[in-house]
Protein backbone atom coordinates (compact mmCIF):
# COMPACT_ATOMS: atom_id res chain seq x y z
CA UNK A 1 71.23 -47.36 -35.36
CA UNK A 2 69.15 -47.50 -32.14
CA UNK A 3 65.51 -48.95 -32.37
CA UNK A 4 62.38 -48.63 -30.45
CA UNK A 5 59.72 -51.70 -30.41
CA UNK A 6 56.21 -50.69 -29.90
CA UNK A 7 54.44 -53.77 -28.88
CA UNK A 8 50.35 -54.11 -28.46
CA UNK A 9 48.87 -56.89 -26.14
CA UNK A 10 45.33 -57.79 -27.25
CA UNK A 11 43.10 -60.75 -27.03
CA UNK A 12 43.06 -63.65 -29.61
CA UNK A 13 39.97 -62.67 -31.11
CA UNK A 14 41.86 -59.56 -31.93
CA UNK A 15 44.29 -60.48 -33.63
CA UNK A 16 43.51 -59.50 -37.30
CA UNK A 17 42.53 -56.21 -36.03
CA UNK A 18 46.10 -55.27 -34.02
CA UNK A 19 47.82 -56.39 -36.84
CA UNK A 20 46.03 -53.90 -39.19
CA UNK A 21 46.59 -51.02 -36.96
CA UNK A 22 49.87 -51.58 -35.86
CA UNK A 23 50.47 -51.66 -39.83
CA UNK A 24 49.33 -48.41 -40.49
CA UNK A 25 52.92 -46.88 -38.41
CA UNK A 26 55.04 -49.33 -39.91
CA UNK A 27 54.50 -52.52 -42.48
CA UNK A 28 56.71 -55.23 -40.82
CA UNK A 29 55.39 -57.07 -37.56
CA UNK A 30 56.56 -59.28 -35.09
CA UNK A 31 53.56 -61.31 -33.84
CA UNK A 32 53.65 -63.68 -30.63
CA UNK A 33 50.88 -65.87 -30.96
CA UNK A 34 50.98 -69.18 -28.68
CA UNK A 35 47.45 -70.00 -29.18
CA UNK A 36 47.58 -73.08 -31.44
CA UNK A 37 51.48 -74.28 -29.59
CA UNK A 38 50.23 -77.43 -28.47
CA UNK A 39 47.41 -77.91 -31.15
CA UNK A 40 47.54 -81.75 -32.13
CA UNK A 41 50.98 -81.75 -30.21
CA UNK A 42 52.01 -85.44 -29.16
CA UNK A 43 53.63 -86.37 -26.06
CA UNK A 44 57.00 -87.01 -28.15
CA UNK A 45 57.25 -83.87 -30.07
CA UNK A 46 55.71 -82.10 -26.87
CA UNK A 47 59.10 -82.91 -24.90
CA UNK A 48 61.47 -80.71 -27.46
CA UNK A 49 58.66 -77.25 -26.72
CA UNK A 50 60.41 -75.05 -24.07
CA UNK A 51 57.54 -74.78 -20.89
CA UNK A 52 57.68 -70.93 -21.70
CA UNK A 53 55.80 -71.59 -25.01
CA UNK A 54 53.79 -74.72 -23.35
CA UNK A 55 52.63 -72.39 -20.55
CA UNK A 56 52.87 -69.05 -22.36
CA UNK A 57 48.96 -67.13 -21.66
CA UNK A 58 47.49 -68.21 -25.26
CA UNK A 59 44.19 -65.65 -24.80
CA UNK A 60 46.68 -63.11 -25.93
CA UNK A 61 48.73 -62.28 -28.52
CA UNK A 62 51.17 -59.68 -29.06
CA UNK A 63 52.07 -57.33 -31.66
CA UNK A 64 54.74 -54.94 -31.96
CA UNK A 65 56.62 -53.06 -34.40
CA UNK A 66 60.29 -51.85 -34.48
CA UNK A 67 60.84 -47.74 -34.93
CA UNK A 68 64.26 -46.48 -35.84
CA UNK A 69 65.92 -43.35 -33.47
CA UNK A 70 64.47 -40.85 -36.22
CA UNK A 71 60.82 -41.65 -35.72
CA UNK A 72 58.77 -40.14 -33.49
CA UNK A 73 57.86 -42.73 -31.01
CA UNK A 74 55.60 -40.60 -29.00
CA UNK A 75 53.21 -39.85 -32.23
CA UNK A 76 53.00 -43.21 -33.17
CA UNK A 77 52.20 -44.09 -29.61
CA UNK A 78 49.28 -41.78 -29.22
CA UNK A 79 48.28 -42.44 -33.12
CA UNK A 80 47.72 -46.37 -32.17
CA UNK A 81 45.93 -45.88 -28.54
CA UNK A 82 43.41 -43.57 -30.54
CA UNK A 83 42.98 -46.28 -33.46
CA UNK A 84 42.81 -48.94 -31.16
CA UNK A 85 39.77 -46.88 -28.92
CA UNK A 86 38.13 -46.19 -32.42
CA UNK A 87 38.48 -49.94 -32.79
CA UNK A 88 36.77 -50.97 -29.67
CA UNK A 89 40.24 -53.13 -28.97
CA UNK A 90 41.16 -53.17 -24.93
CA UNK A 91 45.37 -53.09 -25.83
CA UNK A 92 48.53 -52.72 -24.16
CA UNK A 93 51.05 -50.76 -25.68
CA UNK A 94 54.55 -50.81 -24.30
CA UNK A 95 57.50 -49.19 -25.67
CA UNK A 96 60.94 -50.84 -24.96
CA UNK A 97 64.38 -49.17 -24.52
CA UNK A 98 62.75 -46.07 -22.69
CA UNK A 99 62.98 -45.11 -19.54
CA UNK A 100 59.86 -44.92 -17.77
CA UNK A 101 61.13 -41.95 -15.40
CA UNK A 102 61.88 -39.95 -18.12
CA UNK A 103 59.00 -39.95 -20.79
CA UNK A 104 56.55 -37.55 -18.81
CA UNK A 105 58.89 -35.00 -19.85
CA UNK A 106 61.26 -35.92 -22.45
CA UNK A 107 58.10 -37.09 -25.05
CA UNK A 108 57.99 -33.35 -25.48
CA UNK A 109 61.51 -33.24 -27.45
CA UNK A 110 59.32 -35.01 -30.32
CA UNK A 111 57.39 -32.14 -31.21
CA UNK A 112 57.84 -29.08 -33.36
CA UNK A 113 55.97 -26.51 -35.40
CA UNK A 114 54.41 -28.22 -38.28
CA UNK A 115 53.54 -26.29 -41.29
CA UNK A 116 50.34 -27.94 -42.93
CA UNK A 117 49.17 -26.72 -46.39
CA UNK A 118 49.84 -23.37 -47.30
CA UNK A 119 48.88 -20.95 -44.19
CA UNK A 120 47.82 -23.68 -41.38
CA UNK A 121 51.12 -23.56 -38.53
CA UNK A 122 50.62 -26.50 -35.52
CA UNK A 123 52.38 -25.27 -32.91
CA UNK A 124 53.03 -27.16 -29.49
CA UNK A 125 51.48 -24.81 -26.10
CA UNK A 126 55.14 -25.04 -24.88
CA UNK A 127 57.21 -23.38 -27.81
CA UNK A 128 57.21 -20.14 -29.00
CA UNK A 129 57.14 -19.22 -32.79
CA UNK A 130 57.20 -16.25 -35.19
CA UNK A 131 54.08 -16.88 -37.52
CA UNK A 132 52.92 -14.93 -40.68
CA UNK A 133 50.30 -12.58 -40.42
CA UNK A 134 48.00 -15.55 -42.90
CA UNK A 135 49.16 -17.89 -40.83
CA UNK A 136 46.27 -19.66 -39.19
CA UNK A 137 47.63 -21.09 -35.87
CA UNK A 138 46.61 -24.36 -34.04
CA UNK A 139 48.42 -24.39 -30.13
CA UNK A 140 48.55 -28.21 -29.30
CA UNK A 141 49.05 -30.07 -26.02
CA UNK A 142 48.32 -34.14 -27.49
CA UNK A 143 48.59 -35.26 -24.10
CA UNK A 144 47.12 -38.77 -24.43
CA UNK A 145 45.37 -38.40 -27.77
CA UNK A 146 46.26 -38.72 -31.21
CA UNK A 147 46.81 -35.68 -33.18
CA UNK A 148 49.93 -32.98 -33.22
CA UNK A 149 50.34 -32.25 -36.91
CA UNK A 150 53.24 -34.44 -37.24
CA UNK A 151 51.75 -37.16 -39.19
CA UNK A 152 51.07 -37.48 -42.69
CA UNK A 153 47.47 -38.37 -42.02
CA UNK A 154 46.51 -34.74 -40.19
CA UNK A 155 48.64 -33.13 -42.22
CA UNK A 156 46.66 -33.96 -45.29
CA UNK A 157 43.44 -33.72 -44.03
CA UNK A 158 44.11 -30.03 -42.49
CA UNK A 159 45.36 -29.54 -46.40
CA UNK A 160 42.29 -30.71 -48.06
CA UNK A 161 40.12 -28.25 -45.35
CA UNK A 162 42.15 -25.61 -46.53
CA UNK A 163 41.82 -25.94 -49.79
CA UNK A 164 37.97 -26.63 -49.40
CA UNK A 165 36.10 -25.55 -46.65
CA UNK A 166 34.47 -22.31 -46.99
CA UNK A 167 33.96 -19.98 -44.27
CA UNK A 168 30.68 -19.43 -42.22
CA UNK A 169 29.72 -22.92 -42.50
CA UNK A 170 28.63 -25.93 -40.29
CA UNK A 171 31.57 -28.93 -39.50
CA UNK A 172 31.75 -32.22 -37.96
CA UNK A 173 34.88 -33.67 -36.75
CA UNK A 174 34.31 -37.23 -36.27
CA UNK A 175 37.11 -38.84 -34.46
CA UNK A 176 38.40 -35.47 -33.06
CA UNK A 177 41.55 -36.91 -31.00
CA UNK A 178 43.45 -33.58 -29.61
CA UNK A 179 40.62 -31.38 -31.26
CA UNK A 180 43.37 -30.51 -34.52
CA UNK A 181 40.82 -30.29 -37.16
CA UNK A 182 38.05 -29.33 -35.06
CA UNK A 183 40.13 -26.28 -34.05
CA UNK A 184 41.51 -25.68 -36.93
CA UNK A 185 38.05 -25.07 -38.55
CA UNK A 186 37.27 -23.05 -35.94
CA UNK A 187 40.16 -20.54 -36.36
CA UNK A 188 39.55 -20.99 -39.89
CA UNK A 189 36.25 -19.10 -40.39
CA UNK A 190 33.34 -21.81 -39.23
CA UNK A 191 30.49 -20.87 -37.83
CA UNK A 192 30.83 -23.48 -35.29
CA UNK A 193 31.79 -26.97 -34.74
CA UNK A 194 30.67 -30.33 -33.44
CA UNK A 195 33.59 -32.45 -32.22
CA UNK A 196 33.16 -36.27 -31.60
CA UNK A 197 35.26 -39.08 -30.48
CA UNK A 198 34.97 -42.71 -29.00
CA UNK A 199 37.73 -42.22 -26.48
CA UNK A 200 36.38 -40.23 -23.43
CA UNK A 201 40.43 -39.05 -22.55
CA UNK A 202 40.82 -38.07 -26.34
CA UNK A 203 37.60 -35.40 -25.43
CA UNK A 204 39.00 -34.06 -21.95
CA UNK A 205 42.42 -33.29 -24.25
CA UNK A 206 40.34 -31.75 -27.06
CA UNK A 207 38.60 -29.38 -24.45
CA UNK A 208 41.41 -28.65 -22.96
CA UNK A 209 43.40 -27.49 -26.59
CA UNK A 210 40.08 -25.96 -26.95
CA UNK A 211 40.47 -23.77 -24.48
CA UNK A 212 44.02 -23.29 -24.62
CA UNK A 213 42.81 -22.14 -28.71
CA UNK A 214 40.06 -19.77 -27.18
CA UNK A 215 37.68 -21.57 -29.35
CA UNK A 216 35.36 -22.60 -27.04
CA UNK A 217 32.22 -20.83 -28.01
CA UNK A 218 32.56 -22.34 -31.46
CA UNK A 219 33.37 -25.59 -30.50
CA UNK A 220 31.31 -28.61 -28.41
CA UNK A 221 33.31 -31.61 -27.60
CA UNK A 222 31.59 -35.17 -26.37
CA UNK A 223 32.27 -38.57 -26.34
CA UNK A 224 30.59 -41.31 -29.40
CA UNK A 225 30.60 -44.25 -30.79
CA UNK A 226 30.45 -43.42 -34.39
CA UNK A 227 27.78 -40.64 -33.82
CA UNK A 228 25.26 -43.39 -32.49
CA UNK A 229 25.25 -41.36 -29.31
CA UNK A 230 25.33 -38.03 -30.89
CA UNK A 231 21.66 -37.71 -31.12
CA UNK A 232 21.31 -34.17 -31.01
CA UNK A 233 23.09 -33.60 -33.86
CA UNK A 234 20.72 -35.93 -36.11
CA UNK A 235 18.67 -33.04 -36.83
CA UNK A 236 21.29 -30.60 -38.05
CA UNK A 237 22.88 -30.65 -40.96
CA UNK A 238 26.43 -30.39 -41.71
CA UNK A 239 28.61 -28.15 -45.06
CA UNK A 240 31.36 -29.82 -44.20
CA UNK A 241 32.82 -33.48 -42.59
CA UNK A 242 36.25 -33.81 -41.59
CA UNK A 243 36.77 -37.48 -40.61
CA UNK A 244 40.83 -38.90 -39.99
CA UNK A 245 40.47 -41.70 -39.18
CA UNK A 246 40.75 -45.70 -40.23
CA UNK A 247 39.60 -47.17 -43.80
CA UNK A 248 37.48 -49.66 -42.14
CA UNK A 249 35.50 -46.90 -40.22
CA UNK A 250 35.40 -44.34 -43.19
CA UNK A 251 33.64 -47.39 -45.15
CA UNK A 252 31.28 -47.82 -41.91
CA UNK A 253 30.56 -43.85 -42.24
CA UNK A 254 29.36 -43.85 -45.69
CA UNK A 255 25.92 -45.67 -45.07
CA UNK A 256 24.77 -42.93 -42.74
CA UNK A 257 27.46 -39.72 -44.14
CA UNK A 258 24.66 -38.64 -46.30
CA UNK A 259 22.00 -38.17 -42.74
CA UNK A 260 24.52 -35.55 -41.47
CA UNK A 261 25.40 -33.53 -44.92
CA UNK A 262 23.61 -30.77 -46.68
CA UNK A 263 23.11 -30.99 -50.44
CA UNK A 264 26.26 -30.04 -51.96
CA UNK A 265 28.03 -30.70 -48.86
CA UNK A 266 31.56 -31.71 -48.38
CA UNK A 267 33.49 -34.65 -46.64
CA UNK A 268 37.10 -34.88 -45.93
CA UNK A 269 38.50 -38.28 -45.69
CA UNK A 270 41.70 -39.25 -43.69
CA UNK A 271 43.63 -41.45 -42.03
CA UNK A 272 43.54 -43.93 -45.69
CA UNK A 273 46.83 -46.23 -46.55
CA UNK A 274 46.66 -46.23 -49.94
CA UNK A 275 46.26 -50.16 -50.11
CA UNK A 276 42.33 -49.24 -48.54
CA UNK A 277 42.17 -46.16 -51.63
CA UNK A 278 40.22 -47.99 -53.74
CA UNK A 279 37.69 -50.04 -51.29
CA UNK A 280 36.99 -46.05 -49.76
CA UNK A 281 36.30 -44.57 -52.73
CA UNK A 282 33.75 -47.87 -53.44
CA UNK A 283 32.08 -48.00 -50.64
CA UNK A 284 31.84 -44.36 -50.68
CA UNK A 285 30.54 -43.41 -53.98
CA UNK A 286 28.22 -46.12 -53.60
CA UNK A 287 26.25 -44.19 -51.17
CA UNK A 288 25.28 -41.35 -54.01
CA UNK A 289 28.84 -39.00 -53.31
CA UNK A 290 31.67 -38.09 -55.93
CA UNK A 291 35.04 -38.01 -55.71
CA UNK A 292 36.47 -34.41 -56.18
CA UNK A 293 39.97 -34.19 -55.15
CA UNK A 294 42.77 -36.77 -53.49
CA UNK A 295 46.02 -36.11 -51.98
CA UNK A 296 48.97 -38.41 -50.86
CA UNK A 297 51.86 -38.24 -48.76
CA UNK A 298 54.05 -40.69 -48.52
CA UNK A 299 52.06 -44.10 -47.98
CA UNK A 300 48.87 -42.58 -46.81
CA UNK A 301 46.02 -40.66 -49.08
CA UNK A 302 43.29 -38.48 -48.39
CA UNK A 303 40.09 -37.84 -49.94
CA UNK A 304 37.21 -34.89 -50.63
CA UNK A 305 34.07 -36.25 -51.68
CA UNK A 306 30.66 -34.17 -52.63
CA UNK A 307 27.30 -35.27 -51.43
């Protein structure tokens, strides 16, 4: 069996954070971390230490994981340069045992249609499908940002929308990526949407899918940091939240989810490993919301709360 390693270079003060979301694609890690080599190292002991540890660059550390043939490497490649932008964390990702030459175009073999829920059908720009007529049908280019239906993560968040969001209604999609959900609400019967993400590429790709969708008077796309520059929408109130993104940033969320929700309104909760389930649903229904459905695929879970 062939294997792919995904490796992230970060700084040292980093560390902790790489290592958490390089975890969420796969649980085992390989992590180079020279910073401490020569801590309290004596000039005996220091003499058996090849130089390419003694003068290895210890302000960075490396972290990479180790995909077999029948994942998709380009998913988890633009699932970890999203989490890392929502992260604030400058890293570089470099995939081994491809050739360079060849990804602009062969990344595309990766994708496929991608039935999510019931009537929801992701369907990559390039490829032509039959649909039903109750299909509701999201064209997808990911480009550079996260989001083409294939993981378990925007699979079960697109579920949880369909099971739950009404139509004619308000949304947020906060940590938009390709524009998925945001589109997918769209086609799905809201009155419009408001589409926000951290990573200024991840918001040229969601306009463009946006267009491609014929959205666009339904939709607005811009770049923030966790809605602190999304001032404009501070005086509108939301039905419904669709948010997939980390644990650690769902948790950050909560204190201000309420500002942003009408009474009765609903949030939809991604992006979760289930070892982060319970500290969510905390930190969460700490903030006066309740915990209405949950669904799980896999190792990941999602959530629905009510405000």
């Amino acid at each position: 069996m062939k294997w792919q390693q995904i490796k992230a270079t970060v700084d040292v003060k980093d560390r902790e954070t790489a290592c958490a979301v390089m975890s969420m694609v796969e649980q085992s890690l390989m992590i180079e971390d020279y910073s401490d080599v020569t801590e309290g190292m004596n000039a005996m002991y220091g003499e058996l230490l090849d130089d390419s540890l003694v003068n290895a660059d210890k302000s960075k550390v490396g972290v990479s994981i180790f995909l077999s043939e029948d994942k998709n490497v380009a998913e988890s490649l633009e699932y970890l340069r999203h989490r890392f932008a929502e992260s604030s964390v400058d890293a570089r990702l470099e995939v081994s045992g491809v050739d360079e030459k060849d990804w602009e175009n062969s990344w595309k073999q990766y994708y496929r249609p991608v039935r999510c829920g019931v009537h929801a059908l992701v369907v990559p720009s390039w490829i032509k499908v039959k649909t039903d007529p109750d299909d509701v049908v999201v064209y997808m280019d990911p480009g550079m940002a996260f989001g083409a239906g294939t993981h378990e993560t925007t699979r079960l968040c697109i579920s949880m929308m369909e099971k739950h969001m009404e139509k004619d209604v308000d949304v947020m999609d906060m940590g938009t990526g390709s524009g998925i959900l945001a589109i997918y609400a769209a086609k799905n019967g809201a009155r419009h949407v408001d589409a926000y993400d951290i990573d200024p590429v991840a918001v040229r790709v969601a306009e463009d899918n946006v267009r491609t969708n014929g959205v666009g008077d339904r939709i607005d796309v811009a770049v923030s940091d966790l809605l602190a520059g999304a001032e404009n929408s501070r005086a509108k109130k939301y039905d419904f939240i669709c948010a997939n993104i980390v644990a650690d940033i769902v948790i950050r969320f909560a204190e201000k989810m309420g500002d942003y929700l009408k009474e009765g309104g609903l949030v939809a909760a991604s992006g979760i490993i289930n070892t982060q389930r319970d500290r969510v649903i905390k930190a969460v229904e700490s903030r006066g919301f309740t915990l209405v459905d949950e669904m799980r695929e896999n190792d990941w879970c999602s959530f629905l709360f009510k405000k």
